[in-house]
Each structure stands twice: as C-alpha cells, then as structure tokens.
C-alpha atoms as a PDB file:
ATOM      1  CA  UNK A   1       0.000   0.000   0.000  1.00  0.00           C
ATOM      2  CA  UNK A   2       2.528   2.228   0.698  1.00  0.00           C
ATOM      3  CA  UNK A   3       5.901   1.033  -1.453  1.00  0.00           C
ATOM      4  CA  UNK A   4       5.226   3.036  -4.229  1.00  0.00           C
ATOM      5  CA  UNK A   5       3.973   6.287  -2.693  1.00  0.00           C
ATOM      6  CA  UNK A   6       6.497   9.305  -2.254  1.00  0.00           C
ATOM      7  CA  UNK A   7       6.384  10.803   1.128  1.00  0.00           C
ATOM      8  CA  UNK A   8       7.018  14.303   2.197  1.00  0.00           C
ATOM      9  CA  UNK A   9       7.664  15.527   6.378  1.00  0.00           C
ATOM     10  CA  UNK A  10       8.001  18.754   6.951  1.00  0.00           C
ATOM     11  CA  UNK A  11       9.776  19.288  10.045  1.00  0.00           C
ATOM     12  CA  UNK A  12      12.130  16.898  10.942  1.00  0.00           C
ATOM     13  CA  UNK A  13      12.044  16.510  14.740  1.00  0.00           C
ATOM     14  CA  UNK A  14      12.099  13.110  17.116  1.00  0.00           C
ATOM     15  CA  UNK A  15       8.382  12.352  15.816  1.00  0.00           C
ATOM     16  CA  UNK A  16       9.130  12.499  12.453  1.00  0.00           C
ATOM     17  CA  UNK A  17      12.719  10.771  12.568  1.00  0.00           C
ATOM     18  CA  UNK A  18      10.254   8.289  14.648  1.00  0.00           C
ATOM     19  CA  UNK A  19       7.956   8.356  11.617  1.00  0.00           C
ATOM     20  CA  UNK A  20      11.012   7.750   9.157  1.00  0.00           C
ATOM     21  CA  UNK A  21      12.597   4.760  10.681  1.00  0.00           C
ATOM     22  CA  UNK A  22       9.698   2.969  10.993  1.00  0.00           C
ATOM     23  CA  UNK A  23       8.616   3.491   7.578  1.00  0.00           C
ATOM     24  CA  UNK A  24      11.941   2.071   6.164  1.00  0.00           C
ATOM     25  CA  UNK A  25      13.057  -0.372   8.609  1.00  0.00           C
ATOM     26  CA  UNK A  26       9.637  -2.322   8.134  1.00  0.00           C
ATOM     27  CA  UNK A  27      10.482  -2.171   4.333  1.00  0.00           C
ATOM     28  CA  UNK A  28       6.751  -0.266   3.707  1.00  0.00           C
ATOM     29  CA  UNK A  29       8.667   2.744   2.270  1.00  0.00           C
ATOM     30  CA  UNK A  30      12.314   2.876   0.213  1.00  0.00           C
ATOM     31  CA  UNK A  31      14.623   5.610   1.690  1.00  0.00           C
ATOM     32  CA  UNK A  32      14.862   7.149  -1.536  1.00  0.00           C
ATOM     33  CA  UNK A  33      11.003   7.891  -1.660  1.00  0.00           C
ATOM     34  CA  UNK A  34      11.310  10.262   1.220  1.00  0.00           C
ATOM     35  CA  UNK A  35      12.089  13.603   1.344  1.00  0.00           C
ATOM     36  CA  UNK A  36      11.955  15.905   4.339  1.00  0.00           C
ATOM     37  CA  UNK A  37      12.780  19.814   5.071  1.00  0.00           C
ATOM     38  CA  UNK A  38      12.541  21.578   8.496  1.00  0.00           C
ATOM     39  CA  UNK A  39      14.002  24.974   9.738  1.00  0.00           C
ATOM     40  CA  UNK A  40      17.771  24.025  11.027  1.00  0.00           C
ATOM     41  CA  UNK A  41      18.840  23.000   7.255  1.00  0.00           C
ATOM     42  CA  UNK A  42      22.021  21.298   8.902  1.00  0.00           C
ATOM     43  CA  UNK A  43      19.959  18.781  10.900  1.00  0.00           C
ATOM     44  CA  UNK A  44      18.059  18.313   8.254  1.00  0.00           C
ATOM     45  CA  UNK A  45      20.929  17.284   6.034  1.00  0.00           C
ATOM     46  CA  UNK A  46      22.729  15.593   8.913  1.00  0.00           C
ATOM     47  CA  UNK A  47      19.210  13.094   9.494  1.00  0.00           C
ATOM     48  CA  UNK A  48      19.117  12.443   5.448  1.00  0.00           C
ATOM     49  CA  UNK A  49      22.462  11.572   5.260  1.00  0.00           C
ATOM     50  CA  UNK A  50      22.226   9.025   8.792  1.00  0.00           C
ATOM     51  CA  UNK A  51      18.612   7.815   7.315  1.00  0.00           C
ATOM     52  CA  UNK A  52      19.346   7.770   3.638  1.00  0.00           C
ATOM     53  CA  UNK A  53      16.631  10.013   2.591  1.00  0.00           C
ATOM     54  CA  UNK A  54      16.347  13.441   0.578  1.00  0.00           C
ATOM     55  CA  UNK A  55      16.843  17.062   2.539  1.00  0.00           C
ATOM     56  CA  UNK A  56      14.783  19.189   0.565  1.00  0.00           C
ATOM     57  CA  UNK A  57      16.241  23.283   0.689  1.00  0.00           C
ATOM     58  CA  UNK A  58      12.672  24.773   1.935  1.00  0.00           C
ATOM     59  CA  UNK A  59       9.023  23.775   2.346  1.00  0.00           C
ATOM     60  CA  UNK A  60       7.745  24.282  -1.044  1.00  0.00           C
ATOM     61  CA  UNK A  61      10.355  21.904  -2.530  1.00  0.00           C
ATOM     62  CA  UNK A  62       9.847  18.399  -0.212  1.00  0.00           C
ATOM     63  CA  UNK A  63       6.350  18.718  -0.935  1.00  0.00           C
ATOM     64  CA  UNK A  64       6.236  19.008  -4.452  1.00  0.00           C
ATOM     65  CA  UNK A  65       5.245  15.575  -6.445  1.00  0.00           C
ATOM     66  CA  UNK A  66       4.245  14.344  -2.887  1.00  0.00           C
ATOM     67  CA  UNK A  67       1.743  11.476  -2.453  1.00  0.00           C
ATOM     68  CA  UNK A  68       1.788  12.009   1.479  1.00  0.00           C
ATOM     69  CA  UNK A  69       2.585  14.836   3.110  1.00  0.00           C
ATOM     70  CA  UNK A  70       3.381  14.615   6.532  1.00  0.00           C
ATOM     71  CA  UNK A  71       3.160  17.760   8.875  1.00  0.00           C
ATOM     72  CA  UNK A  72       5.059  16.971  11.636  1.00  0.00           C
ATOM     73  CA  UNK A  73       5.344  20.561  13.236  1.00  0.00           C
ATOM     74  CA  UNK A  74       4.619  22.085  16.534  1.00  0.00           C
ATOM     75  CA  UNK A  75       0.541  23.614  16.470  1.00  0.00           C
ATOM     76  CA  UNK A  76       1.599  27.384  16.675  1.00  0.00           C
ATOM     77  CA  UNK A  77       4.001  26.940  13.741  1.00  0.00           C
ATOM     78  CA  UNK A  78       1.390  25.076  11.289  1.00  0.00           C
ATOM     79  CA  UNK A  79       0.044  28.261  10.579  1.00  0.00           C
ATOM     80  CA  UNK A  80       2.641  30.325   8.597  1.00  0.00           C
ATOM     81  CA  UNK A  81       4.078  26.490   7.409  1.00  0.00           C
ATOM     82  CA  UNK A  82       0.381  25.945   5.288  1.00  0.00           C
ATOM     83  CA  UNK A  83       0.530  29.658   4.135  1.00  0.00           C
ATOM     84  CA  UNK A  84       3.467  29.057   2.615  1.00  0.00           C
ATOM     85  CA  UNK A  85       2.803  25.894   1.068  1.00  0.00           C
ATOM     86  CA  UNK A  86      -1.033  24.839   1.434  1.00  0.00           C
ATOM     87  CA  UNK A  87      -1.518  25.591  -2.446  1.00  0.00           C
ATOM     88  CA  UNK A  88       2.176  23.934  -3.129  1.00  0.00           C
ATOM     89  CA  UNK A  89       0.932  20.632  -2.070  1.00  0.00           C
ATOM     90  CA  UNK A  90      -0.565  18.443  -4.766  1.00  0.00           C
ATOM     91  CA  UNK A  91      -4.171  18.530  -5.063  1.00  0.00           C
ATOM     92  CA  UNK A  92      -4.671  14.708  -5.172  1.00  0.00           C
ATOM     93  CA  UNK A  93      -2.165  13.927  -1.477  1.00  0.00           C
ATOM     94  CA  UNK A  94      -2.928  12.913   1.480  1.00  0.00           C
ATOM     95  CA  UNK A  95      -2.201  15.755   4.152  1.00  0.00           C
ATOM     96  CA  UNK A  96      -1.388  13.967   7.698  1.00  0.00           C
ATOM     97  CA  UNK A  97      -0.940  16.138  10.674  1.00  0.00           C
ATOM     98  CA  UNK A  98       0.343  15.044  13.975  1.00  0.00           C
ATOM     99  CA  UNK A  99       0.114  19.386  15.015  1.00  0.00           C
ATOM    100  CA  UNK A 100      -1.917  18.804  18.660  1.00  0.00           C
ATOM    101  CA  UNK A 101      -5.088  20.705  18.813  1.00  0.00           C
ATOM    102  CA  UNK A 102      -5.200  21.761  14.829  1.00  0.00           C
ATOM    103  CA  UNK A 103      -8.327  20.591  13.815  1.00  0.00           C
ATOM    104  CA  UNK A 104      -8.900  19.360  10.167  1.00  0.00           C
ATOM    105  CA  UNK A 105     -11.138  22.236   9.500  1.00  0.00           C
ATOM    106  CA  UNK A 106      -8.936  24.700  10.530  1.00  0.00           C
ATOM    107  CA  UNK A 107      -6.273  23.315   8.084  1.00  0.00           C
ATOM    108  CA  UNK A 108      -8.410  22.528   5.201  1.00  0.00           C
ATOM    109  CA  UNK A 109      -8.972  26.145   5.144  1.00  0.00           C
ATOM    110  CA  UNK A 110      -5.563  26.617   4.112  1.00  0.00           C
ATOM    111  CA  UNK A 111      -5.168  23.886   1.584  1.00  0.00           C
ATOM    112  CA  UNK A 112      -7.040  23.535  -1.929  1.00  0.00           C
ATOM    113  CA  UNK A 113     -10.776  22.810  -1.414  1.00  0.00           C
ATOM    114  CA  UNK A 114     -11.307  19.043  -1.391  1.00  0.00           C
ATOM    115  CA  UNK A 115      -7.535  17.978  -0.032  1.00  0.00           C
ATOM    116  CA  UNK A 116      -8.086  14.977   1.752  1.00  0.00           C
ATOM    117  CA  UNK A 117      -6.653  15.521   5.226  1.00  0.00           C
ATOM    118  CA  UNK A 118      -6.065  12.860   8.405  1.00  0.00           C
ATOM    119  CA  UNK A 119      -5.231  14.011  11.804  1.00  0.00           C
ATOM    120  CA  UNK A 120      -3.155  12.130  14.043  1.00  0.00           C
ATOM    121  CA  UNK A 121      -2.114  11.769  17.830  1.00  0.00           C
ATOM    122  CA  UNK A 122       0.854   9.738  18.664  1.00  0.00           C
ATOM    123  CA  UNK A 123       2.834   9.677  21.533  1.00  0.00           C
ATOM    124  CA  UNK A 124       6.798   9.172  22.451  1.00  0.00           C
ATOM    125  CA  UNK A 125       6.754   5.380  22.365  1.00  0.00           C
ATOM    126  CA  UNK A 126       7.230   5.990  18.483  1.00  0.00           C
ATOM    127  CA  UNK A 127      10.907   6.250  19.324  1.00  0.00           C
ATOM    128  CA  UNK A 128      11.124   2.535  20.073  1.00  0.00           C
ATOM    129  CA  UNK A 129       8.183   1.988  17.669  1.00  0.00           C
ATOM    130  CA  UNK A 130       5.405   1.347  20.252  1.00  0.00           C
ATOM    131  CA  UNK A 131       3.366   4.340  20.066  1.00  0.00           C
ATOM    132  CA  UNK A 132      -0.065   4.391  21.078  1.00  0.00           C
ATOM    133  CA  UNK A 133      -1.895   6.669  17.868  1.00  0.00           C
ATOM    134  CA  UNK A 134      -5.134   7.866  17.480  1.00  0.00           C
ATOM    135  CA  UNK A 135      -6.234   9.376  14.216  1.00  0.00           C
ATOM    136  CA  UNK A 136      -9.536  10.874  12.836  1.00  0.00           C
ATOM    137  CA  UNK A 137     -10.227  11.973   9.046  1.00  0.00           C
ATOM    138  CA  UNK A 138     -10.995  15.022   8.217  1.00  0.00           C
ATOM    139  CA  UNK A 139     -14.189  16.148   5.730  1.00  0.00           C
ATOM    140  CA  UNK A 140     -12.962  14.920   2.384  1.00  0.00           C
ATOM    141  CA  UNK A 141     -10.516  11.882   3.602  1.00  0.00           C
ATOM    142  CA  UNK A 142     -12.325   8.453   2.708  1.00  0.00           C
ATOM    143  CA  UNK A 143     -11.578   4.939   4.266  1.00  0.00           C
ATOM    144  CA  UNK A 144      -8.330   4.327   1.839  1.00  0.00           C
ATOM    145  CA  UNK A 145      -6.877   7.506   2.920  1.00  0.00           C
ATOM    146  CA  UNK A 146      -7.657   6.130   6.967  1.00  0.00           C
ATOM    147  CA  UNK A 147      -6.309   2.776   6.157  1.00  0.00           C
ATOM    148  CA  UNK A 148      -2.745   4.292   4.363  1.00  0.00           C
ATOM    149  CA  UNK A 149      -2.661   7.059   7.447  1.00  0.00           C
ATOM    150  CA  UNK A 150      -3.137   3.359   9.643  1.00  0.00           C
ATOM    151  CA  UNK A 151      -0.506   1.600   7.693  1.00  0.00           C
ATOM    152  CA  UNK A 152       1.995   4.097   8.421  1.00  0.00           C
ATOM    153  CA  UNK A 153       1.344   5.021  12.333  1.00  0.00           C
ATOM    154  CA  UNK A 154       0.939   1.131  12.505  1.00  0.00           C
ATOM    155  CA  UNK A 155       4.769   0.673  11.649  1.00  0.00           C
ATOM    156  CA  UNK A 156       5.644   2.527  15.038  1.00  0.00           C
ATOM    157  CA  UNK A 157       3.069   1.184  17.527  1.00  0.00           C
ATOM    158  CA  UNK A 158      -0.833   0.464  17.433  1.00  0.00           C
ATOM    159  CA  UNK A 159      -3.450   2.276  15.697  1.00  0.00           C
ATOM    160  CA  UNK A 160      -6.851   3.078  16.570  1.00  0.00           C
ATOM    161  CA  UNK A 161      -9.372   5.411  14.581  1.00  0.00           C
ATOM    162  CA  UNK A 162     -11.941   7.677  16.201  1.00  0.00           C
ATOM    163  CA  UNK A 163     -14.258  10.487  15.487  1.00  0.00           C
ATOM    164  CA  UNK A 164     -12.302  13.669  15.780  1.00  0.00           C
ATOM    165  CA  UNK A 165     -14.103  14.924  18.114  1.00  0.00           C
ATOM    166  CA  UNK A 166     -12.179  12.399  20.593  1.00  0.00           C
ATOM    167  CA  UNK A 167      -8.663  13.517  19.757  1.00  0.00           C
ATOM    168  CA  UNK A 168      -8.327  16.015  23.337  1.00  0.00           C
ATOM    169  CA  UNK A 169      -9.334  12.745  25.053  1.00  0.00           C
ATOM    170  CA  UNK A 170      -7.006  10.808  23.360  1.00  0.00           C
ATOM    171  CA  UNK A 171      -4.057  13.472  24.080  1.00  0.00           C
ATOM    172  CA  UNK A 172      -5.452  13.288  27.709  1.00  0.00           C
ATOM    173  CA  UNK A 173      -4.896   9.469  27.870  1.00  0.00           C
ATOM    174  CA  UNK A 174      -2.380   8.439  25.328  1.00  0.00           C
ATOM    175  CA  UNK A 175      -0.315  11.299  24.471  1.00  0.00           C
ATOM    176  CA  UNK A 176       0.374  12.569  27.984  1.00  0.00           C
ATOM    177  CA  UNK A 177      -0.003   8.800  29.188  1.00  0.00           C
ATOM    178  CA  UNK A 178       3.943   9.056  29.116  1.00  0.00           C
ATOM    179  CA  UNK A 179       4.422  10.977  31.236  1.00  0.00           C
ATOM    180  CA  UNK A 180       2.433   9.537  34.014  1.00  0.00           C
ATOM    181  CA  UNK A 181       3.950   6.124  33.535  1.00  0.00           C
ATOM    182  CA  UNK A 182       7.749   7.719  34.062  1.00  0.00           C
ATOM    183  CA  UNK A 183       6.048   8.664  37.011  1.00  0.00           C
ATOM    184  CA  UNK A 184       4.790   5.828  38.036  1.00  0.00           C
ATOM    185  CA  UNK A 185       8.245   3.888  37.326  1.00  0.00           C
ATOM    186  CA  UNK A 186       9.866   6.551  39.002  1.00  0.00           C
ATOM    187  CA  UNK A 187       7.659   5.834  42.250  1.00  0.00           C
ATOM    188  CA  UNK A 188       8.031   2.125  41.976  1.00  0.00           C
ATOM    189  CA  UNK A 189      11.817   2.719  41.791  1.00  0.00           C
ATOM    190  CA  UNK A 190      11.576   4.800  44.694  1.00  0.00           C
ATOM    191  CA  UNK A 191       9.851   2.066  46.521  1.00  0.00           C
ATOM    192  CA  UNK A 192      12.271  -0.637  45.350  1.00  0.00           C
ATOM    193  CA  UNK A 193      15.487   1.261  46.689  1.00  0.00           C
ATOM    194  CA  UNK A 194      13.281   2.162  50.127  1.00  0.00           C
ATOM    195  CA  UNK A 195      12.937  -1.386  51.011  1.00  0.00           C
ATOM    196  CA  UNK A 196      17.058  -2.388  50.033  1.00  0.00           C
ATOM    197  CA  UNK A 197      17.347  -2.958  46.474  1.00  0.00           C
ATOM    198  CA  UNK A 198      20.004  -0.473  44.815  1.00  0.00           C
ATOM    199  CA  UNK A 199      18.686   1.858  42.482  1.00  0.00           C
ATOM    200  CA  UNK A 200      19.444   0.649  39.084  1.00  0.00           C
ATOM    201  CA  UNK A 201      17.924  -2.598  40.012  1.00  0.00           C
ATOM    202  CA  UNK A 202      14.759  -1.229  41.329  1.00  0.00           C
ATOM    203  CA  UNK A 203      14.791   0.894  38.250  1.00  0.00           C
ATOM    204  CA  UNK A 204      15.122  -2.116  35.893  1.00  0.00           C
ATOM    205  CA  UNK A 205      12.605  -4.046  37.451  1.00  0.00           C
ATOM    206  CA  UNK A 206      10.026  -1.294  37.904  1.00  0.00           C
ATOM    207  CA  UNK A 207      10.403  -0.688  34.379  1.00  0.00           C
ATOM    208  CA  UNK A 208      10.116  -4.062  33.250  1.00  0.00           C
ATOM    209  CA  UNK A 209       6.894  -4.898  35.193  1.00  0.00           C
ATOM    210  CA  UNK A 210       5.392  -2.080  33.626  1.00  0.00           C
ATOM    211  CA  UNK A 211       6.036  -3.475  30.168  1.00  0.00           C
ATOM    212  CA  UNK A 212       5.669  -7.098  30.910  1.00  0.00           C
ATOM    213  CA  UNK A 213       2.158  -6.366  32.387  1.00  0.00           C
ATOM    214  CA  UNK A 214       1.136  -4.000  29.342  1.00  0.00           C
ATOM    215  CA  UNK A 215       2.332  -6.462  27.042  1.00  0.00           C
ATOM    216  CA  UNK A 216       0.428  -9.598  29.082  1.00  0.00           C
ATOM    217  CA  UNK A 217      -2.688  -7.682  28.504  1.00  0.00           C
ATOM    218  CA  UNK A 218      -2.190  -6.634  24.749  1.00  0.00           C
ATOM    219  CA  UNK A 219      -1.675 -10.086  24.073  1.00  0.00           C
ATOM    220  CA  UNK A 220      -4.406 -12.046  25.824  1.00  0.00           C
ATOM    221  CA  UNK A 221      -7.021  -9.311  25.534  1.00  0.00           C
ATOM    222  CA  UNK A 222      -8.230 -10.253  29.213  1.00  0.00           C
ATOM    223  CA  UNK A 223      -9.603  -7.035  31.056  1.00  0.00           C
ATOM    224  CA  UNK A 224      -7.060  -5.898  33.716  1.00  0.00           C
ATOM    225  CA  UNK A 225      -9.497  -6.649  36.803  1.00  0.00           C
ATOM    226  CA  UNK A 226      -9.546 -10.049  35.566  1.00  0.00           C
ATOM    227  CA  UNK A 227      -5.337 -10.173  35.404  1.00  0.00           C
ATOM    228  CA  UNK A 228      -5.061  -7.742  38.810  1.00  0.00           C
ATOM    229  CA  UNK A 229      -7.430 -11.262  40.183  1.00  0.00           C
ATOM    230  CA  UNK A 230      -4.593 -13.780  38.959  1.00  0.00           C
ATOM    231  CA  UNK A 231      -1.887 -12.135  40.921  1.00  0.00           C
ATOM    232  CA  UNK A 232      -3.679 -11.498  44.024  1.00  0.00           C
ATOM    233  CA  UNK A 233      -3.588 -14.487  46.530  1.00  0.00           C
ATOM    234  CA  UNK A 234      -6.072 -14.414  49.156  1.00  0.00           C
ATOM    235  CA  UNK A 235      -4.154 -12.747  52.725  1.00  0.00           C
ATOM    236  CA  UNK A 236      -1.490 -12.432  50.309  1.00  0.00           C
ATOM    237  CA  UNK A 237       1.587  -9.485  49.491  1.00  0.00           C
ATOM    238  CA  UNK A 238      -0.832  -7.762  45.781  1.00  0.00           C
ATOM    239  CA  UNK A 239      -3.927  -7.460  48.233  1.00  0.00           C
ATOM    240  CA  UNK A 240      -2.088  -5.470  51.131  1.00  0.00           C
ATOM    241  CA  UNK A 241      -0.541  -3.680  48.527  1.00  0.00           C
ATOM    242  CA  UNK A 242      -3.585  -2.781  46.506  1.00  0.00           C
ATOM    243  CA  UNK A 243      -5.315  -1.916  49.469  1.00  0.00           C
ATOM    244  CA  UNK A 244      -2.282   0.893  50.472  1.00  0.00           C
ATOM    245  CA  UNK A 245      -3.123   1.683  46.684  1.00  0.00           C
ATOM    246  CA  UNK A 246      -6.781   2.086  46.708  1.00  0.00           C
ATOM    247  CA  UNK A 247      -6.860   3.994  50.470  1.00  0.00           C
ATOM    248  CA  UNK A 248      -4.498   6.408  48.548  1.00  0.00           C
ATOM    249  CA  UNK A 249      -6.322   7.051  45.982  1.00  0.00           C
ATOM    250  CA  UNK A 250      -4.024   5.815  43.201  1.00  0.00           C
ATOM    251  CA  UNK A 251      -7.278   5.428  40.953  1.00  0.00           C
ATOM    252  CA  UNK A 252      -8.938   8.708  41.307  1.00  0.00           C
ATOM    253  CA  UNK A 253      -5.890  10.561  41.051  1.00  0.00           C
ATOM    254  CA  UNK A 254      -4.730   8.839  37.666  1.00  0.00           C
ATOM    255  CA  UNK A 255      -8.851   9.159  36.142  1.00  0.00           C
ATOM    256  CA  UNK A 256      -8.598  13.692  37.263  1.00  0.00           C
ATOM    257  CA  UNK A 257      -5.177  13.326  35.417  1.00  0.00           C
ATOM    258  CA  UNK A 258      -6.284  12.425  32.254  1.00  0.00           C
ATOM    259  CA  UNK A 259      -9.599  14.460  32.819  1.00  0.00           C
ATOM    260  CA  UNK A 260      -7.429  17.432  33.717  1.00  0.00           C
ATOM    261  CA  UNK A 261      -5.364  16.991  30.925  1.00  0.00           C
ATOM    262  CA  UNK A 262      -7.865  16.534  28.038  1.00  0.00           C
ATOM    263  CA  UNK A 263      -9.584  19.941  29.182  1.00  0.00           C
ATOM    264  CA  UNK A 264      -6.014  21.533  28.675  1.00  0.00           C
ATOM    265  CA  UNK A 265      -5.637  19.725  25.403  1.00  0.00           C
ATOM    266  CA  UNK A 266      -8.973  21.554  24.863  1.00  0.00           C
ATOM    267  CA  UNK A 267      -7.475  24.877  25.848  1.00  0.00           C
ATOM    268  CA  UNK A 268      -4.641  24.609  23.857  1.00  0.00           C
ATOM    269  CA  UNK A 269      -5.852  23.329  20.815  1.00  0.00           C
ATOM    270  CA  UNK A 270      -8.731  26.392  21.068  1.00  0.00           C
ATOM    271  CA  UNK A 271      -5.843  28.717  21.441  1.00  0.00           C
ATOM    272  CA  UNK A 272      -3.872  27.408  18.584  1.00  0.00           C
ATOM    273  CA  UNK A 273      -6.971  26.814  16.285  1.00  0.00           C
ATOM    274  CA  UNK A 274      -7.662  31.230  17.248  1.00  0.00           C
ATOM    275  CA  UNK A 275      -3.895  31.864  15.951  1.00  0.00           C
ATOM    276  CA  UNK A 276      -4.470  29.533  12.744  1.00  0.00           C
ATOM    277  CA  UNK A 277      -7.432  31.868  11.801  1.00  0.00           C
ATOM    278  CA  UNK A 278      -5.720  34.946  12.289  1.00  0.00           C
END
C-alpha cells in the first residue's frame, strides 16, 4: 500500500525521525522515496544523510510531487508552514498532521478545497516503535486515505481510529499517558530502593513490570481486573498492597489526570486553532 507512494515531512524533529525509521526499517517505504525539510537546514541534512533520505532546501520543494505529506510541526508553527505551502501541495495527497489541537477544519482552510486531510495523535513510544496513535479523518478523507494514514502510524506502535471529536481525550490518555507512567516507574523505583534494592535494580525491574504487564494484557485481551485477580492471593503481598493503593487514591488521582489533561488539550488546541485563523 505504501511502497510506491512518495512521502514528504516537513519538520524533521524526534516524531518524524520516529515516523522515518519505521517506515523504512519495516520495508513499507524505500529511503529514496522520502524527502523531508525543516528549519535548522544542517539537521536536516545531517538526518538524510544518517537515514538515507532526501533534505529538501525549503518547504515548497519536499512537498512538491508528494503522495503524502506529513506535517510533523509544533501547532503554533502550522500556521505560517500551510501559508506558505497549502496551495504547493498536490491537489490529489494525502495531508497527515500530527500538530496537537489543529483541527482538520482549521487546516483545510488553508489547503485547496477538497484535499483529503487525516489528523493524528501519537505519543513518544514511536521512538522505540510502540506508540499508542489515534487518528480521525478530516471532511474529504475516505476509508483508503484512513487505512494508508493506519498503515503508516501502525509501523511505530498500534493504531486506533476515532471520530475527531475524541482527539483532546485521546491526548489526555495516550499522548500525555507518558508521562504519568515515568512517574509511576519513578515511584516504583523509589519504593524498590526504600525497602534495600540499589537503584538501578529497582529501576530495571520497575520498568520491566510495567512493560511485561502491558504487554500480558495486549496479548491475551483479558480485562485488567480479571489479570489484577490472577496475581492477588487471598491474605497475600498484591492485596495489602492494593489496598495501600486504593486507600491512597491511586485510581482517582490517575482518572482527574487524564480528565485534567484533556480539558487543557482543549485549551490549547482552542488557542492554537484562534492563531491559525488569524
């Protein structure tokens, strides 16, 4: 689906070096179908010559002859980046966004009327290509254009699609998910060195339960009460320590986390979407 398609990013940053890698070392894309620009022309030409790619001199250029164009730029740049090239950008592409809080309204204003457009929320884990994405089509994008924008995002993680009307909860949940799981591995490392284990071991094994548990329910699709059952013996060391968890409030706490963070996703993206129309 993708071999024979030429891909454009503009910007060049960890997500789209993310984007890259996974593209070519699955063997979906050759190197030499993939150009990219960004603003720092020497990292630009320094990731094309590591990844094998083309470094385009400026925006206009990468896109042109483009099949997919990837915008993979921070929300309050998007704005001046379509002005410059929204009518540069072949009328029959696919536009993908990974901008947070752009919606595809907002950029479809910018770009020639009927350019199919896909929005997209992944998160860091596309650096070790297991990224949690979300994406959501915009007015004109059809089920092809969802499966290719799938396809790619698929190559660095999971993919799920959802209305885009969904995408702050998403960036409540998965995108800023991160974050909360450093935490967490932080605490449990914490924990781990408090009770007599040095630090890089409590580290290693903090972080490996947390992966070994995510992957355990990925794989057998059971729901997590039913797995959080199988490791908790009756009078047993999981029960005392769930019960320290639940009297603190662990729960609650992470649920007003992702709630607080989707309304700020909201925020934001209502912010950025204001600038875009300027």
């Amino acid at each position: 689906m993708l071999t024979d398609r030429r891909f454009a990013f503009v910007g060049a940053g960890n997500m789209a070096e993310a984007l890259i890698r996974g593209l070519i070392a699955s063997g979906a894309v050759p190197a030499g179908h993939i150009t990219a620009s960004g603003r720092r022309r020497d990292r630009i030409e320094r990731t094309a010559e590591r990844l094998g790619i083309t470094a385009a001199p400026d925006n206009a250029r990468c896109v042109a002859g483009a099949d997919v164009v990837m915008l993979c730029v921070k929300p309050q740049v998007l704005r001046p980046v379509l002005e410059q090239v929204g009518r540069d950008i072949p009328r029959d592409a696919l536009v993908i966004s990974v901008a947070a809080g752009i919606g595809t309204g907002a950029m479809e204003a910018q770009l020639a009327p009927g350019q199919r457009v896909v929005r997209a929320m992944p998160n860091t884990g596309a650096i070790v290509r297991q990224s949690a994405t979300a994406i959501a089509a915009g007015a004109s994008a059809t089920e092809d254009d969802l499966a290719v924008a799938k396809d790619i995002f698929d190559r660095v993680g999971r993919t799920v699609v959802v209305d885009e009307v969904h995408l702050d909860a998403v960036t409540g949940l998965s995108g800023s998910g991160p974050a909360y799981i450093f935490l967490i591995i932080d605490a449990l490392a914490d924990a781990g060195v408090k009770v007599g284990l040095s630090r890089d071991v409590a580290l290693e094994l903090a972080a490996q339960t947390v992966m070994g548990s995510a992957q355990l329910l990925l794989q057998t699709g059971e729901h997590p009460g039913k797995l959080k059952d199988q490791v908790t013996s009756p009078g047993g060391t999981a029960i005392a320590g769930l019960h320290t968890l639940e009297a603190g409030g662990l729960r609650t706490t992470l649920i007003t986390a992702v709630e607080t963070a989707t309304r700020r996703s909201k925020e934001l993206g209502e912010a950025a979407a204001a600038y875009t129309h300027k």
